[in-house]
Protein backbone atom coordinates (compact mmCIF):
# COMPACT_ATOMS: atom_id res chain seq x y z
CA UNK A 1 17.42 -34.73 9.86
CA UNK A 2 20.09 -36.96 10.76
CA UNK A 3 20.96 -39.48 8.82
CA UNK A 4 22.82 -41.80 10.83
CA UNK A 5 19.98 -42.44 13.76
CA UNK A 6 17.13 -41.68 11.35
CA UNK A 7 15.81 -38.37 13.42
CA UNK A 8 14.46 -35.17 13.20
CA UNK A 9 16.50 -32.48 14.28
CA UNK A 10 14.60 -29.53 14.19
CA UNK A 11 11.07 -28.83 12.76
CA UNK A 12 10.05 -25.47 11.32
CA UNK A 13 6.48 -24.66 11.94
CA UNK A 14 4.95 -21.60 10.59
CA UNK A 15 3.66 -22.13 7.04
CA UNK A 16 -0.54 -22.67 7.17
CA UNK A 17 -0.43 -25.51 4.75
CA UNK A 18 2.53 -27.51 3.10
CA UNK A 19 6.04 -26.49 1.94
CA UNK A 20 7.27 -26.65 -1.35
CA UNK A 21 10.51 -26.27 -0.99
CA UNK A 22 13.79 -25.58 0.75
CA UNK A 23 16.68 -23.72 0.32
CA UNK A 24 19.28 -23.49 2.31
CA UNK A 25 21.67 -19.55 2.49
CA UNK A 26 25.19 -20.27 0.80
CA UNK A 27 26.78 -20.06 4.78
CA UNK A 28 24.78 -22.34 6.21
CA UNK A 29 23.04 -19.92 8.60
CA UNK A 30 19.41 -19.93 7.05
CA UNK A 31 16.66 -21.90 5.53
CA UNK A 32 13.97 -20.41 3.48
CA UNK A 33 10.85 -22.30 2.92
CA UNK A 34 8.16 -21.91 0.56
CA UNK A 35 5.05 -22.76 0.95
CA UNK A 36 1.50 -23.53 -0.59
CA UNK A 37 -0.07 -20.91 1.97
CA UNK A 38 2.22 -17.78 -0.75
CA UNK A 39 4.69 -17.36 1.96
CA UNK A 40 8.15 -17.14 1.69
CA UNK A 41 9.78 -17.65 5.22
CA UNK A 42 13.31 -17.25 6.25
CA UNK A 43 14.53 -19.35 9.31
CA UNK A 44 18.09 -19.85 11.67
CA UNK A 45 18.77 -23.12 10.64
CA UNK A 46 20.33 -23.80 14.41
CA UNK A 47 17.44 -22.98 16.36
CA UNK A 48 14.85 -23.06 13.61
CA UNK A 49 13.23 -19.46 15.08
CA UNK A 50 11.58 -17.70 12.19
CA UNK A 51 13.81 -14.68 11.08
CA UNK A 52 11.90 -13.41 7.92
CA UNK A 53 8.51 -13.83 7.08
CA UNK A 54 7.29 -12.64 3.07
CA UNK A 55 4.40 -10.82 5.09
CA UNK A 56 6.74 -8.86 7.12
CA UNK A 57 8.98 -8.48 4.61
CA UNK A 58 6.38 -6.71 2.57
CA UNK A 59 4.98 -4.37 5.18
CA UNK A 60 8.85 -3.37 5.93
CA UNK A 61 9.43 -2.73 2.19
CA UNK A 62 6.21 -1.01 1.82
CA UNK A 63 6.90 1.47 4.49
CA UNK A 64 10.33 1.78 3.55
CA UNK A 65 9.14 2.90 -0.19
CA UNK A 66 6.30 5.26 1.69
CA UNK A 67 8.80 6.71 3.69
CA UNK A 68 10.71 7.70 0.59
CA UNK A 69 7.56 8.93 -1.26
CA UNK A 70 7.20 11.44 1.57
CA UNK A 71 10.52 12.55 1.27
CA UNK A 72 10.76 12.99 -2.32
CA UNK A 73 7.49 14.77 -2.34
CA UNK A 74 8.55 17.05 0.48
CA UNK A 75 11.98 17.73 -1.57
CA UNK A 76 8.96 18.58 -4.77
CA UNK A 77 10.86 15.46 -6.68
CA UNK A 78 7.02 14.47 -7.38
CA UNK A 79 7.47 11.83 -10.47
CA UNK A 80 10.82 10.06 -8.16
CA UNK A 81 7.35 10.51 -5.23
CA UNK A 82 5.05 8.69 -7.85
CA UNK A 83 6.96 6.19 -8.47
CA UNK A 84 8.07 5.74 -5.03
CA UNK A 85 4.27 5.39 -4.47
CA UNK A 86 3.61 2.82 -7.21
CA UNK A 87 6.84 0.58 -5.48
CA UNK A 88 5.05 0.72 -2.00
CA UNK A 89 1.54 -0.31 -4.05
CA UNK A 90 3.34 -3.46 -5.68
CA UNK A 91 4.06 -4.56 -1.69
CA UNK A 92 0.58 -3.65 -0.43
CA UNK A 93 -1.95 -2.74 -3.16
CA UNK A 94 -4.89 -2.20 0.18
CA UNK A 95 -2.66 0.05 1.48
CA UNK A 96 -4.80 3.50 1.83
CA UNK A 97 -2.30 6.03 2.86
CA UNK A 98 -0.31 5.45 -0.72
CA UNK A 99 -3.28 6.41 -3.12
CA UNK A 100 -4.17 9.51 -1.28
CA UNK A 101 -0.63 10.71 -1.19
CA UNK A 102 0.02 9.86 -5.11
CA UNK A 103 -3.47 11.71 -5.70
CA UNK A 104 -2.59 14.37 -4.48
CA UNK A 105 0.72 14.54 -6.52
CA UNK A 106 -0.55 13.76 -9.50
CA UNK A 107 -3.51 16.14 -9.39
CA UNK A 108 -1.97 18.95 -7.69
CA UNK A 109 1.91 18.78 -8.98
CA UNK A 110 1.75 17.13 -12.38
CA UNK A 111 -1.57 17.79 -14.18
CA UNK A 112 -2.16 13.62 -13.86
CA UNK A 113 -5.94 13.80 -13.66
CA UNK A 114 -6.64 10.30 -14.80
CA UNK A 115 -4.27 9.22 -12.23
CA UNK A 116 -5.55 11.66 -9.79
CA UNK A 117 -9.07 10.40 -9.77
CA UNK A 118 -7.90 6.73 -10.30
CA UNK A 119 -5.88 6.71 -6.70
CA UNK A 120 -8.81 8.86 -5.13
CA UNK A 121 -11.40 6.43 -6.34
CA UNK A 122 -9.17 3.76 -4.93
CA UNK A 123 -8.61 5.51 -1.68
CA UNK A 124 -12.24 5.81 -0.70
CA UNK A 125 -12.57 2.12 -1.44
CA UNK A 126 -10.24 1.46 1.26
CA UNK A 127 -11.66 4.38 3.53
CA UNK A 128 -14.77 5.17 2.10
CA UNK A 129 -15.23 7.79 5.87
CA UNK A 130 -12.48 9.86 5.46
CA UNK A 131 -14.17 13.44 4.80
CA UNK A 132 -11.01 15.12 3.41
CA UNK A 133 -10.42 12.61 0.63
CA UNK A 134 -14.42 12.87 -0.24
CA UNK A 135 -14.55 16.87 -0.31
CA UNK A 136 -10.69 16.28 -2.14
CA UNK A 137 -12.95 14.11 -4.66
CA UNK A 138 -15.88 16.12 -5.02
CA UNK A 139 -13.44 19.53 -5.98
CA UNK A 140 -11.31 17.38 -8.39
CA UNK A 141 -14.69 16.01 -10.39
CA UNK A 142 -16.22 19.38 -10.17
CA UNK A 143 -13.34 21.57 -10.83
CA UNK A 144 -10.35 19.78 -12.98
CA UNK A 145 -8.63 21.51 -15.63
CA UNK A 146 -9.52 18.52 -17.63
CA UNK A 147 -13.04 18.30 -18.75
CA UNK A 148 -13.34 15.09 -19.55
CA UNK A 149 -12.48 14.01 -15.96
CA UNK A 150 -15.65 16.35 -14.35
CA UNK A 151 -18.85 14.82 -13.47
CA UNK A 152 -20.88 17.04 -11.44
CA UNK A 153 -23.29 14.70 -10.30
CA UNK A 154 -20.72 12.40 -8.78
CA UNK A 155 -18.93 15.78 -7.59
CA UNK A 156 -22.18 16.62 -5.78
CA UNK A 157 -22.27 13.29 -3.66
CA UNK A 158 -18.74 13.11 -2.62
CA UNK A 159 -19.19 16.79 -1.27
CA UNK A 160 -22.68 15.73 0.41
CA UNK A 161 -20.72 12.83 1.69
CA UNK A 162 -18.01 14.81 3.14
CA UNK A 163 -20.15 17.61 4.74
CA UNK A 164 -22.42 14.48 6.09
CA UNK A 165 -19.03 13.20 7.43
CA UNK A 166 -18.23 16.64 9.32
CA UNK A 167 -20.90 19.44 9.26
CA UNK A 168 -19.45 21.67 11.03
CA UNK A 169 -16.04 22.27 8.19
CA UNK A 170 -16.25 25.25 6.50
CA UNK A 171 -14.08 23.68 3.83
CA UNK A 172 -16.84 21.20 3.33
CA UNK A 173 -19.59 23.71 3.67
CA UNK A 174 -18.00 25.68 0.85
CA UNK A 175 -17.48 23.01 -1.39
CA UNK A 176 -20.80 22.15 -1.66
């Protein structure tokens, strides 16, 4: 805005509904913007070009966190992996690909059942078709070292599910 001749200088348009506030970066460079839409938004406050939107800003951290989940598991560093895992979650709590890699963890490395069949449950919200996580299901309900965490019923419709899914697996076929 300037002040003298009453104008706007530059407009920032990217926030679905209206802005709550303004802050400007301590060198001048940047504005960020809140808004009633949940965004945070980071613009160059000489052109006005968005720079940073929260969205973006979430899927990069997510990744980011994934990326080092992988790595830490790979490196067997599996409750650094976890909670690696449970970072990414905080930044994307639909994203599938998380609970299917902490199940697995937590079932397989650290004797986390309830966590286990938490994140699997979870996971085949989110991708209810993926045959590997079903038949992964049906063995952990059927099969855990826990007994309170088996229910064979539920066991035997995951692995229907997952042979339904792909007949011809022998992995499938075998779990049933």
């Amino acid at each position: 805005w300037n002040v003298t001749e009453g104008q706007d200088l530059l407009t920032l348009k990217g926030h679905t509904d209206r802005a709550l506030g303004l802050a400007w970066s301590p060198n001048g460079k940047a504005i960020a913007s809140a808004g009633s839409d949940g965004l945070i938004r980071i613009w160059d406050a000489t052109t006005g070009y968005q720079i940073i939107d929260s969205e973006a800003y979430r899927q990069d951290r997510k990744q980011r966190y994934l990326n080092l989940a992988d790595a830490l598991d790979k490196s067997e560093r599996y409750p650094d992996a976890v909670q690696a895992w449970t970072k990414a979650e905080a930044y994307d709590p639909n994203c599938a690909e998380l609970y299917y890699g902490r199940s697995l963890v937590c079932w397989k490395r650290l004797g986390d059942y309830g966590q286990a069949l938490s994140d699997l449950s979870r996971y085949l919200e989110l991708d209810p078709n993926s045959e590997d996580a079903n038949n992964d299901m049906a063995w952990l309900l059927s099969a855990c070292p826990d007994p309170s965490c088996r229910d064979a019923a539920r066991a035997l419709e995951y692995a229907k599910h997952a042979l339904l899914l792909d007949p011809r697996s022998e992995l499938h076929q075998a779990t049933l």
